[in-house]
C-alpha atoms as a PDB file:
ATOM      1  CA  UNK A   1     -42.356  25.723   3.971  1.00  0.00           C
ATOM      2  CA  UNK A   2     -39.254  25.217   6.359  1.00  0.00           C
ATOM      3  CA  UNK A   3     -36.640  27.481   6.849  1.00  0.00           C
ATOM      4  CA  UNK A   4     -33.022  27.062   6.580  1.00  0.00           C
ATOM      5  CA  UNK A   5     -32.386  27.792  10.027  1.00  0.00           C
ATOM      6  CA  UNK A   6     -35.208  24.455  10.112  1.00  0.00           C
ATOM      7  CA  UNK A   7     -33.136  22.239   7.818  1.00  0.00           C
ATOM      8  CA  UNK A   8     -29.781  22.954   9.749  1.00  0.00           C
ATOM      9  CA  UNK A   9     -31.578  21.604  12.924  1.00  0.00           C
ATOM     10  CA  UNK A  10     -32.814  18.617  11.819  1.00  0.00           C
ATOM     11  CA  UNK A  11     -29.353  17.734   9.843  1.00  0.00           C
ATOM     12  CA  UNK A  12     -27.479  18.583  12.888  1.00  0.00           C
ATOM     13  CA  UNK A  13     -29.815  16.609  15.276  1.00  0.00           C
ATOM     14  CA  UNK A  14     -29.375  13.628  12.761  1.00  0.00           C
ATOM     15  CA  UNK A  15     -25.562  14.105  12.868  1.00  0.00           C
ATOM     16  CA  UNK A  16     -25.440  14.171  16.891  1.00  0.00           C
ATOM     17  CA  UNK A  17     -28.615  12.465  18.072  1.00  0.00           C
ATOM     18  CA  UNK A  18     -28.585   9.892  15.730  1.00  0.00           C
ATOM     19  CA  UNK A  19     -24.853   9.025  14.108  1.00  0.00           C
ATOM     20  CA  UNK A  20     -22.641   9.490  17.146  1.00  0.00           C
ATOM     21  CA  UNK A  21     -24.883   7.952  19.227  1.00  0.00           C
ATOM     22  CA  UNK A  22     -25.277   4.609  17.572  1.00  0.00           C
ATOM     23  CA  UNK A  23     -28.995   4.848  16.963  1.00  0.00           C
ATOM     24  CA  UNK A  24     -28.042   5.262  13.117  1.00  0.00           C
ATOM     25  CA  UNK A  25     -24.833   3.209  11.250  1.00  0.00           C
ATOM     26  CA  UNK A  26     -22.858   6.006   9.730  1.00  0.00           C
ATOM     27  CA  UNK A  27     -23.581   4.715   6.268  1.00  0.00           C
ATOM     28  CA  UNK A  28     -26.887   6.549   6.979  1.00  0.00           C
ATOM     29  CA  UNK A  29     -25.173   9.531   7.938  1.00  0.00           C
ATOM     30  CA  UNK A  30     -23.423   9.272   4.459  1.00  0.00           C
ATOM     31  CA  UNK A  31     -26.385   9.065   2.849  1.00  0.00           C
ATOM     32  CA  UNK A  32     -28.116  11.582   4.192  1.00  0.00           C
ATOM     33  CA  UNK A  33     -25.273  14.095   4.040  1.00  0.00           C
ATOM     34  CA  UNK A  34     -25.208  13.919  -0.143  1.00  0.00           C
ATOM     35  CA  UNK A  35     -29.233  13.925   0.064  1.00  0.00           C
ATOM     36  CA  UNK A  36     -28.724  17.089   2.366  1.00  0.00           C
ATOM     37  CA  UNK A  37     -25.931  18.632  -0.216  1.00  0.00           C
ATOM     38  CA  UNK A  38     -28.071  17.915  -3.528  1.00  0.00           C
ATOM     39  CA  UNK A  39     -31.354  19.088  -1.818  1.00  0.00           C
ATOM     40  CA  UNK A  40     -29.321  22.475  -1.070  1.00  0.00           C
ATOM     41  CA  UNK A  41     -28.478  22.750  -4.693  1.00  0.00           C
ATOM     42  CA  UNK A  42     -31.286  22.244  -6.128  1.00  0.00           C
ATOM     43  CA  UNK A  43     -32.798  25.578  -3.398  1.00  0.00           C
ATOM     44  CA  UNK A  44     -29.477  27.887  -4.467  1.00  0.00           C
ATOM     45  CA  UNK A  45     -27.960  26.849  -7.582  1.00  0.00           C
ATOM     46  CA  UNK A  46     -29.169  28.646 -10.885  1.00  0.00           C
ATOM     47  CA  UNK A  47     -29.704  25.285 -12.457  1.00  0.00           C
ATOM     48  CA  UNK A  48     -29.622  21.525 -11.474  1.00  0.00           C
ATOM     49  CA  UNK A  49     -30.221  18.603 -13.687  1.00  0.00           C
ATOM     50  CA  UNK A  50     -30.468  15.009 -13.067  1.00  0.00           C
ATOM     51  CA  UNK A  51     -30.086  12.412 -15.306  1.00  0.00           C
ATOM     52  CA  UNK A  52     -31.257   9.119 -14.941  1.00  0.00           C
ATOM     53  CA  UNK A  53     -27.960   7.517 -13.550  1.00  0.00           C
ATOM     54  CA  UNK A  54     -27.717   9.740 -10.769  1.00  0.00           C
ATOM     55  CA  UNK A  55     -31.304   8.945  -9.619  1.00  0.00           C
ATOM     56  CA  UNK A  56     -31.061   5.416 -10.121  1.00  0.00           C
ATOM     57  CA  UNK A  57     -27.856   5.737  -7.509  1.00  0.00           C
ATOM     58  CA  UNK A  58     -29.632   8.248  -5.208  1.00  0.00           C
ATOM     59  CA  UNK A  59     -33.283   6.650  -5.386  1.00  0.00           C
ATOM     60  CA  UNK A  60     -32.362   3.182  -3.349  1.00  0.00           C
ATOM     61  CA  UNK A  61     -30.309   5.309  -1.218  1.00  0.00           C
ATOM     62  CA  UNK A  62     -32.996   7.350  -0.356  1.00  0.00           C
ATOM     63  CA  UNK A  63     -35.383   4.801   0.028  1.00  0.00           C
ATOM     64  CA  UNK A  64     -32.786   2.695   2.366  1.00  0.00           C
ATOM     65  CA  UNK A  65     -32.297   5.786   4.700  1.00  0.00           C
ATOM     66  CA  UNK A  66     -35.915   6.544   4.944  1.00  0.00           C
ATOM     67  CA  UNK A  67     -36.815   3.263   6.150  1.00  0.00           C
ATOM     68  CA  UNK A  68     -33.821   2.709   8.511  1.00  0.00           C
ATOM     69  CA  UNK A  69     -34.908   5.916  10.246  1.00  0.00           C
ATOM     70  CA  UNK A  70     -38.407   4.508  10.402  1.00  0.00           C
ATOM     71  CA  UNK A  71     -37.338   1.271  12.306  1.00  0.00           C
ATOM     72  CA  UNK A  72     -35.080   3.207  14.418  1.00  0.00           C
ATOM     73  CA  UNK A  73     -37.790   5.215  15.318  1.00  0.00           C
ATOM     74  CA  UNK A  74     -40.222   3.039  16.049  1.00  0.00           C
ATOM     75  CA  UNK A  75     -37.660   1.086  18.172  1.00  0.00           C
ATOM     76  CA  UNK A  76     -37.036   3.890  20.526  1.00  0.00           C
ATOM     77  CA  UNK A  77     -40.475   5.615  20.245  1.00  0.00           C
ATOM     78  CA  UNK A  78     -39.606   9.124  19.366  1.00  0.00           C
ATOM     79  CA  UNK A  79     -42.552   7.997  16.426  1.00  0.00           C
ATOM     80  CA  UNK A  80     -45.213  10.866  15.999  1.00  0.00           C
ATOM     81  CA  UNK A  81     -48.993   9.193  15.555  1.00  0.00           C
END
């Protein structure tokens, strides 16, 4: 399971190694930062519900960001296997 000291890595290696250096538009950075913020309420807050509006918003998002990271991966070959 990661850690939290983990997840603040990787979100602050998206932020500076992808976002301000062009590899990623910041529309991706948007996206990822309310992924980032609902993912860390649903680990600390009490309860979290989701109805099916929010995931219909949150669902192409999600799908959008994960394959823009793919292609910009695979462009500059930080790709594992």
């Amino acid at each position: 399971m990661p850690t939290a000291a983990g997840i603040n890595i990787v979100f602050g290696s998206m932020g500076f190694g992808f976002i301000q250096t062009g590899l990623l538009e910041r529309e991706y950075g948007r996206i990822y930062q309310q992924l980032y913020d609902n993912r860390q309420a649903g680990d600390y807050e009490d309860f979290i519900y989701y109805d099916q509006i929010t995931y219909d918003e949150l669902m192409p998002q999600a799908e959008r960001f994960i394959q823009r990271v793919r292609i910009c991966c695979n462009c500059c070959g930080c790709r594992n296997g």
